[in-house]
Protein backbone atom coordinates (compact mmCIF):
# COMPACT_ATOMS: atom_id res chain seq x y z
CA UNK A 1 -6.36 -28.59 -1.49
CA UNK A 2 -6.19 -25.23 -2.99
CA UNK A 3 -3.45 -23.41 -4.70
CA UNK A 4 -2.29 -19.98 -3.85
CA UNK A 5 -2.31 -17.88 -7.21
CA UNK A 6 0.64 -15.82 -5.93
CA UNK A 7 3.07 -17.68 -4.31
CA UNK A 8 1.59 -21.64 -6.04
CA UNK A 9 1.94 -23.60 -2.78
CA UNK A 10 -0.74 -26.14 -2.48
CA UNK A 11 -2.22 -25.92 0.87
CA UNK A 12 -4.67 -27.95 2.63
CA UNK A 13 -5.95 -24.65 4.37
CA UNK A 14 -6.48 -22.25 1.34
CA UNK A 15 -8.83 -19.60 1.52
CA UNK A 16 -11.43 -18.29 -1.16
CA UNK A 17 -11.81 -14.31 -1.48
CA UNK A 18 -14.01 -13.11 -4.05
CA UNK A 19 -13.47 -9.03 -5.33
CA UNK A 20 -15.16 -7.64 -8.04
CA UNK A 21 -16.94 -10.94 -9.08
CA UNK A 22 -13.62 -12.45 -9.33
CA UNK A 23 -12.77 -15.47 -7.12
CA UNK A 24 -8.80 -16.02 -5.57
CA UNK A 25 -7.41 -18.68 -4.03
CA UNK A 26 -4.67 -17.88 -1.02
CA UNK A 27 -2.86 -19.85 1.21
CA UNK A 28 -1.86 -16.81 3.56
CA UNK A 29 -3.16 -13.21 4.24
CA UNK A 30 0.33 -11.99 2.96
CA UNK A 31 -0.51 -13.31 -0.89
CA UNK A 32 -4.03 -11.85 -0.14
CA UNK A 33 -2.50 -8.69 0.53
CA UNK A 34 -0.02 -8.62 -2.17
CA UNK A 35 -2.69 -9.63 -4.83
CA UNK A 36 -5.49 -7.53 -3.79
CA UNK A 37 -4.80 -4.58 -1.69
CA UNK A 38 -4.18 -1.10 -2.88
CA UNK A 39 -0.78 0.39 -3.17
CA UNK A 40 -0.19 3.77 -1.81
CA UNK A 41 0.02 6.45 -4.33
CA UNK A 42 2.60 8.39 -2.31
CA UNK A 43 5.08 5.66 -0.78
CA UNK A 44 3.63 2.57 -2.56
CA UNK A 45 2.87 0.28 0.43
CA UNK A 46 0.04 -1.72 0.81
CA UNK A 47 -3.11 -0.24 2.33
CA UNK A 48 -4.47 -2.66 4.43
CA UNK A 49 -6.66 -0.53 6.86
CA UNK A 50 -8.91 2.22 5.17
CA UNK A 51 -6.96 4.07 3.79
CA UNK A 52 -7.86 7.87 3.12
CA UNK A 53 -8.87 8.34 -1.31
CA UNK A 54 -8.32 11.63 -2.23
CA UNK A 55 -8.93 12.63 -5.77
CA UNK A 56 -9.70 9.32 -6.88
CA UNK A 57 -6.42 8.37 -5.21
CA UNK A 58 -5.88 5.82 -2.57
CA UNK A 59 -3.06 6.86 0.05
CA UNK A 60 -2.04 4.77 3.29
CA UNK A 61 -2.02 7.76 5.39
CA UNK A 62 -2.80 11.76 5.67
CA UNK A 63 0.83 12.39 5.53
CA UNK A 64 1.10 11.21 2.01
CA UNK A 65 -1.62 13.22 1.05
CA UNK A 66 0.42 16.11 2.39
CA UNK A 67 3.47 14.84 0.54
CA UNK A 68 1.97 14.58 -2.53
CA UNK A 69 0.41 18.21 -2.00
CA UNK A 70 3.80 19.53 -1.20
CA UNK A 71 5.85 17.76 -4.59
CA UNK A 72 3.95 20.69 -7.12
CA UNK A 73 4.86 23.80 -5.34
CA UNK A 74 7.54 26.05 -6.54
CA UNK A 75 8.70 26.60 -3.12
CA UNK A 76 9.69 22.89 -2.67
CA UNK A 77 11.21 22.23 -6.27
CA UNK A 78 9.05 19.28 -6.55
CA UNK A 79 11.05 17.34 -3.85
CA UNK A 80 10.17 15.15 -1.30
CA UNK A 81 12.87 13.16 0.74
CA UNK A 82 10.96 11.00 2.99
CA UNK A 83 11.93 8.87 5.92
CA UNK A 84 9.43 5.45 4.43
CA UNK A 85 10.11 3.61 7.85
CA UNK A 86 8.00 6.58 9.34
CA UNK A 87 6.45 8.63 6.24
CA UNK A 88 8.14 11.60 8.46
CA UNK A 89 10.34 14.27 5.90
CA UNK A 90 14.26 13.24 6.17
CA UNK A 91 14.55 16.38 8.21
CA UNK A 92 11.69 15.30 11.31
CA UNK A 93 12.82 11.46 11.36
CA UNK A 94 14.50 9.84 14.03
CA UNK A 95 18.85 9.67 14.30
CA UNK A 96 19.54 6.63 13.01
């Protein structure tokens, strides 16, 4: 039996992922994820598709990118109010 190094459950079915040289022990995906995935430099979320790296940045989506473009410019006072459900501006997301 292994045991997750997130979450400690002991679980008949753990699963080995090595990264870096390093070995983990999981007993879900979700610990995986929360262990060893990058977090979004914009919004924070886990990236667990590709991704898109921009400046030695990792960011979930192109709409981050944007975002994080967006926060320097005088024109925008440095502030972003985003919608996370969507990663839409406040002023494009659905009525609630």
């Amino acid at each position: 039996m292994g045991i997750c190094e997130v979450c400690g459950n002991s679980y008949e079915r753990a699963f080995s992922v090595t990264m870096d040289g390093v070995d983990h022990t999981f007993d879900c995906f979700e610990c995986a994820i929360h262990a060893l995935a990058p977090a979004c430099a914009h919004c924070g979320c886990r990236v667990i598709g590709h991704g898109v790296e921009e400046e030695g940045e990792i960011y979930c989506c192109n709409a981050c990118i944007r975002y994080e473009d967006r926060a320097g410019r005088p024109e925008d006072h440095g502030t972003i109010v985003a919608d996370p459900a969507s990663h839409r501006p406040a002023a494009f997301a659905e009525p609630s």
